[in-house]
Protein backbone atom coordinates (compact mmCIF):
# COMPACT_ATOMS: atom_id res chain seq x y z
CA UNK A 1 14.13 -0.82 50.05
CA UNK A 2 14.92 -4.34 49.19
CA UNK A 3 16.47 -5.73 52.22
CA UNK A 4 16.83 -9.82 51.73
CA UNK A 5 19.12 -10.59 48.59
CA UNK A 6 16.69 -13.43 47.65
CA UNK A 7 14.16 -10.74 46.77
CA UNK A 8 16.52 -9.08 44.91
CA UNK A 9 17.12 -12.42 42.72
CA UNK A 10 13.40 -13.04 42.72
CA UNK A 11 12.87 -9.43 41.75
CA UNK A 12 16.12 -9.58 38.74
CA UNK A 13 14.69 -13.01 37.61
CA UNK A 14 11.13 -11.42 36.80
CA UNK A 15 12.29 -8.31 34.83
CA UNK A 16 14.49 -10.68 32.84
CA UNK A 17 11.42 -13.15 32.44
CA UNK A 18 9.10 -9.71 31.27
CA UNK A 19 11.52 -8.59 29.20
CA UNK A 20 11.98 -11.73 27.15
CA UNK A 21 8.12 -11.90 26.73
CA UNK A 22 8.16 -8.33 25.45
CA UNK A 23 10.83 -9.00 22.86
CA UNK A 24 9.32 -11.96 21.86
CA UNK A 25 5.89 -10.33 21.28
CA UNK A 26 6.84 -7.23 19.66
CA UNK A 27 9.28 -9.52 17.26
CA UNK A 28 13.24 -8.06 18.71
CA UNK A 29 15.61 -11.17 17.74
CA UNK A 30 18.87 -11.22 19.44
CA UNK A 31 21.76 -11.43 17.17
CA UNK A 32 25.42 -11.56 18.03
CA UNK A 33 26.12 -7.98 18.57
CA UNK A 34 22.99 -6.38 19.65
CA UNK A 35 19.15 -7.01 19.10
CA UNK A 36 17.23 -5.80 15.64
CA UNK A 37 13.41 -5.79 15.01
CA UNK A 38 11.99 -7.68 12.49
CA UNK A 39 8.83 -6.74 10.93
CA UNK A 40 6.32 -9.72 10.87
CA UNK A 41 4.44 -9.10 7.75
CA UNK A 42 0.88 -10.49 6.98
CA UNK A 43 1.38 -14.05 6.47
CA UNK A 44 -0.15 -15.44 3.48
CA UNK A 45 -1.02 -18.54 4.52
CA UNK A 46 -3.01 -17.23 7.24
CA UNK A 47 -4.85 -14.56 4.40
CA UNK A 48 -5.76 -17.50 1.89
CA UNK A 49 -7.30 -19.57 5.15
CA UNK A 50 -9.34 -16.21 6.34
CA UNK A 51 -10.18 -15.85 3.04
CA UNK A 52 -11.33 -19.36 3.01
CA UNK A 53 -13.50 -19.02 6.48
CA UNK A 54 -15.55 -15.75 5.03
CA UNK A 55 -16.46 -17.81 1.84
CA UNK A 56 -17.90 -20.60 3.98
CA UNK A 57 -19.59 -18.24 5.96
CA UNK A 58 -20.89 -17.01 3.26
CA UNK A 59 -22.26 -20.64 2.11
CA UNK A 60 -23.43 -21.11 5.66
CA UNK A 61 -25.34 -17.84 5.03
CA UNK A 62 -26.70 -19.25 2.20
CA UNK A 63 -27.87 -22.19 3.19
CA UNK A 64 -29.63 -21.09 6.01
CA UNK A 65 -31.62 -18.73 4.24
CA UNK A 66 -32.20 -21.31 1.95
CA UNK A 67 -33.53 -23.58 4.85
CA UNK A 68 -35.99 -21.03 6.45
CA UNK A 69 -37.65 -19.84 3.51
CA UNK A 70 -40.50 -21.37 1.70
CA UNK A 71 -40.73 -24.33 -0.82
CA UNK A 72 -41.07 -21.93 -3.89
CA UNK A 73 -37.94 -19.39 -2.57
CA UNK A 74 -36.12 -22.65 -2.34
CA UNK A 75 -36.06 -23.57 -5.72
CA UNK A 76 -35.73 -20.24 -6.90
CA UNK A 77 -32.16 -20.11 -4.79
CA UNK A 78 -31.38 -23.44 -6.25
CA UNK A 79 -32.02 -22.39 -9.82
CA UNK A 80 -29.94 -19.24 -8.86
CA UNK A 81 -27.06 -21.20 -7.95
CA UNK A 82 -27.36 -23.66 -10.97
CA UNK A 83 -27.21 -20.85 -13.36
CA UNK A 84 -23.54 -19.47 -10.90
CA UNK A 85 -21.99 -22.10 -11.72
């Protein structure tokens, strides 16, 4: 099948290089006898700054609304969000 060894390197390079990539995206850590798995929990950093992004999204909402309605919806909204906070 393979007839030039340089293929064969080429070919053993690749699967190594895929293999790595694999580990490293499904989270397998090599250790000094043997691999393991470690879980990658949610990170909380990363929930408190989604969490962030949907409540400015939510202003954003806001505000738009706010900007395409009338004069009189306006300061309804406004009054609404005086008396929130």
């Amino acid at each position: 099948m393979i007839d030039n060894p340089f293929t064969m390197v080429v070919l053993i390079v690749a699967i190594i290089a895929i293999s790595r990539v694999l580990q490293a995206k499904y989270g397998v850590v090599r250790r000094h006898k043997g691999e393991e798995l470690i879980a990658r929990g949610p990170d909380p950093e990363a929930e408190r700054l989604r969490a962030e992004v949907k409540a400015l999204k939510d202003r954003v909402a806001v505000l738009e609304r706010l900007a395409t309605d009338g004069s009189s919806a306006l300061e309804r909204e406004f009054e609404k969000l005086r008396d929130r906070d």
